[in-house]
C-alpha atoms as a PDB file:
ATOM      1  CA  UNK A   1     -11.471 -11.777  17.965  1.00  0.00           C
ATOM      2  CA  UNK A   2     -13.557  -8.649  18.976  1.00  0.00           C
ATOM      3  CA  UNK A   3     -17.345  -7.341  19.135  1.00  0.00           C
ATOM      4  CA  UNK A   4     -17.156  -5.551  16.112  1.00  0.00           C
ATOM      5  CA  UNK A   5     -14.622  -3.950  14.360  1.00  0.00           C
ATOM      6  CA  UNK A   6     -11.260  -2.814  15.341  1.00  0.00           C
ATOM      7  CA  UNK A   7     -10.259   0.616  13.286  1.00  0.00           C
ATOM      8  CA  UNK A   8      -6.922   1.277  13.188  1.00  0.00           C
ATOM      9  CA  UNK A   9      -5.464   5.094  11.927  1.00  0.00           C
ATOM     10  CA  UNK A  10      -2.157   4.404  10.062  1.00  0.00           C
ATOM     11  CA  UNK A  11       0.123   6.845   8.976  1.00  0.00           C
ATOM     12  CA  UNK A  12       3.696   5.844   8.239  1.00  0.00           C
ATOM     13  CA  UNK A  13       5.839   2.790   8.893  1.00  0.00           C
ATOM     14  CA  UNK A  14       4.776   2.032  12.570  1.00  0.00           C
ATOM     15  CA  UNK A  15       0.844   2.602  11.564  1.00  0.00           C
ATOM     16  CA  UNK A  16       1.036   0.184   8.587  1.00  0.00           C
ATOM     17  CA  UNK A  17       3.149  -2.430  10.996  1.00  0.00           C
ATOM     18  CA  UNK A  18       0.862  -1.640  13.757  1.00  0.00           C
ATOM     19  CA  UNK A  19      -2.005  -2.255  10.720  1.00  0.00           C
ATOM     20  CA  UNK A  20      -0.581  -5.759  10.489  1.00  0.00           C
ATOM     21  CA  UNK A  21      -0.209  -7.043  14.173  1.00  0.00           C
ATOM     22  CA  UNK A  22      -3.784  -6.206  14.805  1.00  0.00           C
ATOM     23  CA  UNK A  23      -4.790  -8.432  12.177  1.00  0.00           C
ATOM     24  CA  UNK A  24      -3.224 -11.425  13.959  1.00  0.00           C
ATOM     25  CA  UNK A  25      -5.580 -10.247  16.996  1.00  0.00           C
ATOM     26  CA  UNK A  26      -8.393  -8.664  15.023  1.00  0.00           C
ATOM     27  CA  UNK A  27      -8.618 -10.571  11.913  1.00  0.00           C
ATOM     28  CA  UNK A  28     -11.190  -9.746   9.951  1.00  0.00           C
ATOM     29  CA  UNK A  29     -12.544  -7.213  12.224  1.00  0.00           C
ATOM     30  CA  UNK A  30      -9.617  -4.959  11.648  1.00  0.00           C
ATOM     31  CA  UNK A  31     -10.332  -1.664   9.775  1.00  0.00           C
ATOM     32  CA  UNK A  32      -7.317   0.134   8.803  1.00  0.00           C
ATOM     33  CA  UNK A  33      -7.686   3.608   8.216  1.00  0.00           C
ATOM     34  CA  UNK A  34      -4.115   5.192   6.083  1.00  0.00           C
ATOM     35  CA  UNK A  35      -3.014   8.476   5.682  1.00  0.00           C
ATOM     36  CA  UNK A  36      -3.136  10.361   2.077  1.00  0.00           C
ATOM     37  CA  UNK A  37      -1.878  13.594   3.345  1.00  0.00           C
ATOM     38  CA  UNK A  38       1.787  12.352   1.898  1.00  0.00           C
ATOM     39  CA  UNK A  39       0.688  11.275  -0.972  1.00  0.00           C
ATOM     40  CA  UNK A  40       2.149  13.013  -4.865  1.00  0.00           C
ATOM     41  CA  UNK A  41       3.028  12.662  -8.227  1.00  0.00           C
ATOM     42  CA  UNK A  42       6.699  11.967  -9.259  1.00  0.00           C
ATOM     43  CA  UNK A  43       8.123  10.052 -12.226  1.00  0.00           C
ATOM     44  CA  UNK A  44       4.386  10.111 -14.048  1.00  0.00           C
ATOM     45  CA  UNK A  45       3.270   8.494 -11.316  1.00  0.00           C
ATOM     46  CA  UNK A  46       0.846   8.852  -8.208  1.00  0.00           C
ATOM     47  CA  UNK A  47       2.428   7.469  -5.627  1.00  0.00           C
ATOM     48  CA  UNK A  48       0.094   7.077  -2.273  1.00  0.00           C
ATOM     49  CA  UNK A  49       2.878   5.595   0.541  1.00  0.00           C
ATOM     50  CA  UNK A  50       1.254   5.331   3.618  1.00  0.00           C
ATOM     51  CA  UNK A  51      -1.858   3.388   2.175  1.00  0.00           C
ATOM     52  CA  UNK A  52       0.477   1.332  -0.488  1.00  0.00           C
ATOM     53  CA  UNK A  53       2.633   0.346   3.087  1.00  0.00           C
ATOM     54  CA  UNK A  54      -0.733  -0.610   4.343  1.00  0.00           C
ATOM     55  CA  UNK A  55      -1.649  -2.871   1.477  1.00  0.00           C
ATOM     56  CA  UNK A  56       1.667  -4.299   1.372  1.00  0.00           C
ATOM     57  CA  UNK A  57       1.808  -5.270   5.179  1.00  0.00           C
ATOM     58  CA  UNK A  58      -1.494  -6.780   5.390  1.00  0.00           C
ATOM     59  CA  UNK A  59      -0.831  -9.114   2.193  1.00  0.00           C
ATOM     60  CA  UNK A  60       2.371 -10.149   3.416  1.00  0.00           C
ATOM     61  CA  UNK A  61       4.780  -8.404   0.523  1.00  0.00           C
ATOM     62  CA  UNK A  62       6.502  -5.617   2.744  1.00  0.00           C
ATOM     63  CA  UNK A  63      10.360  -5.601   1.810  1.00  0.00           C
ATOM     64  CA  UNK A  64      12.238  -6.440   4.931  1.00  0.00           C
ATOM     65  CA  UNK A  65      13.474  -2.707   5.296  1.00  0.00           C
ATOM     66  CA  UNK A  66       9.801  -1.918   6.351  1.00  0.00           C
ATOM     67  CA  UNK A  67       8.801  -0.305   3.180  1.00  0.00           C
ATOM     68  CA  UNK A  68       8.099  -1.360  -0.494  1.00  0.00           C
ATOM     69  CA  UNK A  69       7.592  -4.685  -1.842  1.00  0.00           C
ATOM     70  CA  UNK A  70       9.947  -7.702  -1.098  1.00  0.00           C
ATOM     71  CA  UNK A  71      11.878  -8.846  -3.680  1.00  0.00           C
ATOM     72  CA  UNK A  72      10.977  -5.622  -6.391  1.00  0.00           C
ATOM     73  CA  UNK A  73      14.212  -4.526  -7.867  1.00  0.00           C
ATOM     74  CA  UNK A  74      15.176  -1.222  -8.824  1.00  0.00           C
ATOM     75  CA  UNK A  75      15.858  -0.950 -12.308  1.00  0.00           C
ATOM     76  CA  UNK A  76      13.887   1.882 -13.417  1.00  0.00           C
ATOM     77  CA  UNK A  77      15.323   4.302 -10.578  1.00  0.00           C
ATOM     78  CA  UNK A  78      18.519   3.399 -11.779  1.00  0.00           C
ATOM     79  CA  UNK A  79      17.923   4.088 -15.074  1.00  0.00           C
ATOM     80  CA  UNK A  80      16.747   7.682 -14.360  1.00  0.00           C
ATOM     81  CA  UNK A  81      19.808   8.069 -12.317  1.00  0.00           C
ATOM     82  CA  UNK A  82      21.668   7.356 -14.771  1.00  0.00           C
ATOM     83  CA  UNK A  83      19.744   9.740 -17.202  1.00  0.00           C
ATOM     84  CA  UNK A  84      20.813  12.909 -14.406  1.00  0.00           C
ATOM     85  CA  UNK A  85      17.324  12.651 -12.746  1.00  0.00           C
ATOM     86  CA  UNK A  86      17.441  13.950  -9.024  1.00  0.00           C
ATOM     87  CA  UNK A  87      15.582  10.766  -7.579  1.00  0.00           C
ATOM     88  CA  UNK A  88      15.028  11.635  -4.034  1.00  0.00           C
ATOM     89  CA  UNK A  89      12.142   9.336  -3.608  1.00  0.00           C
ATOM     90  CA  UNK A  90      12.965   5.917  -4.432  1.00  0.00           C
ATOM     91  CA  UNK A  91      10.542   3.235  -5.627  1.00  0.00           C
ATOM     92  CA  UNK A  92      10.908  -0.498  -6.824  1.00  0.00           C
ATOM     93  CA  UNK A  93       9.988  -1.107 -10.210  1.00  0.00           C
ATOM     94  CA  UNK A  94       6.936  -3.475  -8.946  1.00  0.00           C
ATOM     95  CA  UNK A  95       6.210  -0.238  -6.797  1.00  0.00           C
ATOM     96  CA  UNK A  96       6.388   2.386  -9.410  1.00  0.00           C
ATOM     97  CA  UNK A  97       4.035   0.251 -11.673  1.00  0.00           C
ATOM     98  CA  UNK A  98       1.344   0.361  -9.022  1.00  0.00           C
ATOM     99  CA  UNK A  99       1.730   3.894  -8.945  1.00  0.00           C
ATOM    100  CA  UNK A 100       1.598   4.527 -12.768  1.00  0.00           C
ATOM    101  CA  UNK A 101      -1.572   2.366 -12.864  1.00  0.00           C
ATOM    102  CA  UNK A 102      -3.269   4.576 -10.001  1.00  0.00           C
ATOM    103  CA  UNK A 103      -2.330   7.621 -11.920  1.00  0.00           C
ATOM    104  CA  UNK A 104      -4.112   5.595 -15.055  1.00  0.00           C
ATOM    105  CA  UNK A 105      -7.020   5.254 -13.145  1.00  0.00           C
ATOM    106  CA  UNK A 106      -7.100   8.532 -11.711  1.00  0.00           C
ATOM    107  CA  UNK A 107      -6.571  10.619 -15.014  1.00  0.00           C
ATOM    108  CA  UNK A 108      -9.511   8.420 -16.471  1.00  0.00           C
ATOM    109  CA  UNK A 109     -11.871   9.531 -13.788  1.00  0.00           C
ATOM    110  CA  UNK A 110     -11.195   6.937 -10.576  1.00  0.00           C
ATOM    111  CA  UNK A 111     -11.854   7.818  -7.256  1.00  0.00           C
ATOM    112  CA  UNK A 112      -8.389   7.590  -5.453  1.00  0.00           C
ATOM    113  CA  UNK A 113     -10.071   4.781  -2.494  1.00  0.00           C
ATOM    114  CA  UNK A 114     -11.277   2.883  -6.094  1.00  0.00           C
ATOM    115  CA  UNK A 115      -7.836   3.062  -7.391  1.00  0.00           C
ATOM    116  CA  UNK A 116      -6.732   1.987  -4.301  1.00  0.00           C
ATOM    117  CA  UNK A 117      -8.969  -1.125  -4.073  1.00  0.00           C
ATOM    118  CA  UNK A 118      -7.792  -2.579  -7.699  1.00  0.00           C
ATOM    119  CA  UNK A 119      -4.239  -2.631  -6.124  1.00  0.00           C
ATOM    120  CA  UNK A 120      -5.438  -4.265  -2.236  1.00  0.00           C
ATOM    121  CA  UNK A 121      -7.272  -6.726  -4.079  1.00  0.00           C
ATOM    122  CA  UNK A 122      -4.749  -7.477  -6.671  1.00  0.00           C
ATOM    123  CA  UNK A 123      -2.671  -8.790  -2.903  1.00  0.00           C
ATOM    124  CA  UNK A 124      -5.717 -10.311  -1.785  1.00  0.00           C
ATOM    125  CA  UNK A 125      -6.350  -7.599   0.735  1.00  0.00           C
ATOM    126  CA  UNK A 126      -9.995  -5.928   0.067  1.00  0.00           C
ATOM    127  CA  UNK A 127     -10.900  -2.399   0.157  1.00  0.00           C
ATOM    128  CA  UNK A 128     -13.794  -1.801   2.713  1.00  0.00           C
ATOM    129  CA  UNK A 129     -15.545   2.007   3.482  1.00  0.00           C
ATOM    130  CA  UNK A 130     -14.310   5.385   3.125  1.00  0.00           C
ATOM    131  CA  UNK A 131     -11.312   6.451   1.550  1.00  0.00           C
ATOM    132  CA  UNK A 132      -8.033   4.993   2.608  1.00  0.00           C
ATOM    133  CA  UNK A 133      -9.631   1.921   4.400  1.00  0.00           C
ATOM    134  CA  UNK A 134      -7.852  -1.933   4.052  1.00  0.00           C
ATOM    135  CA  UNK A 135      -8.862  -5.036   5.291  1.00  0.00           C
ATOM    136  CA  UNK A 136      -7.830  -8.572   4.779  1.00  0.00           C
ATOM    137  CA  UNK A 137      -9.304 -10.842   2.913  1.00  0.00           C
ATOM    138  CA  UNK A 138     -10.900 -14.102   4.590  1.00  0.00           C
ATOM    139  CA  UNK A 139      -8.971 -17.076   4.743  1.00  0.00           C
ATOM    140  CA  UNK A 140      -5.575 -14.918   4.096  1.00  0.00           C
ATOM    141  CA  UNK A 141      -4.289 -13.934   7.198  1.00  0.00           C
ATOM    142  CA  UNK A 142      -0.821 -16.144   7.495  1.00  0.00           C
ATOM    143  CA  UNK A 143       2.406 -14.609   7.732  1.00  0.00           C
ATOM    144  CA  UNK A 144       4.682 -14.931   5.111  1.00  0.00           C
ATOM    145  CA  UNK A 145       8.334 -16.652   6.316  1.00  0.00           C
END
């Protein structure tokens, strides 16, 4: 544990896997600070991937490839595939319906870091300061197997 908090700037894969490895040390010290520079709309949706990597690694649902959520399936993207769409950016169907609630909650007014929050603490990670910021909730800091 440390003095105070521990602020981590995540951008990316390696930021959000850096995010959760300090929260083994940290714990609930950690503040995670994720990129939004990346973020845009595609499909009808806003997708946000360096903070939805973020919340994903610190509540333990990261898809072993390092990106997405484990287990989602794909159904949707193949669907517009097969439909001709030019899908060059790829989410799960558990992803994508993140990402269509955010753009929900944004076209009725939302701040993006509120929008961001519903999701985090829909994982059981809670959203804490400024835009972009993540940190666990207490008493959920185990590794899933």
């Amino acid at each position: 544990m440390s003095d105070g908090p521990v602020v981590v700037l995540a951008g990316g894969t390696g930021g959000a896997k850096l995010a959760r490895g300090m929260l083994d040390v940290c714990g609930d010290d950690l503040v995670v600070v994720a990129n939004t520079a990346d973020d845009v709309e595609i499909h009808g949706a806003y997708v946000s991937p360096d903070p939805d990597l973020v919340t994903y690694w610190l509540a333990d649902r990261i898809d072993p490839r390092g990106w997405g959520i484990a287990d989602d399936t794909f159904a949707v993207m193949d669907g517009l595939r097969a439909l001709g769409e030019d899908v060059w950016f790829s989410l799960g169907d558990l992803d994508l319906a993140a990402c269509l609630r955010r753009k929900q909650r944004l076209d009725a007014g939302w701040r993006l870091t509120d929008a961001a929050a519903e999701l985090a603490r829909s994982l059981g990670v809670t959203a804490r300061c400024a835009r972009g910021c993540w940190r666990k909730a207490s008493g959920s800091r185990s590794r899933s197997s």
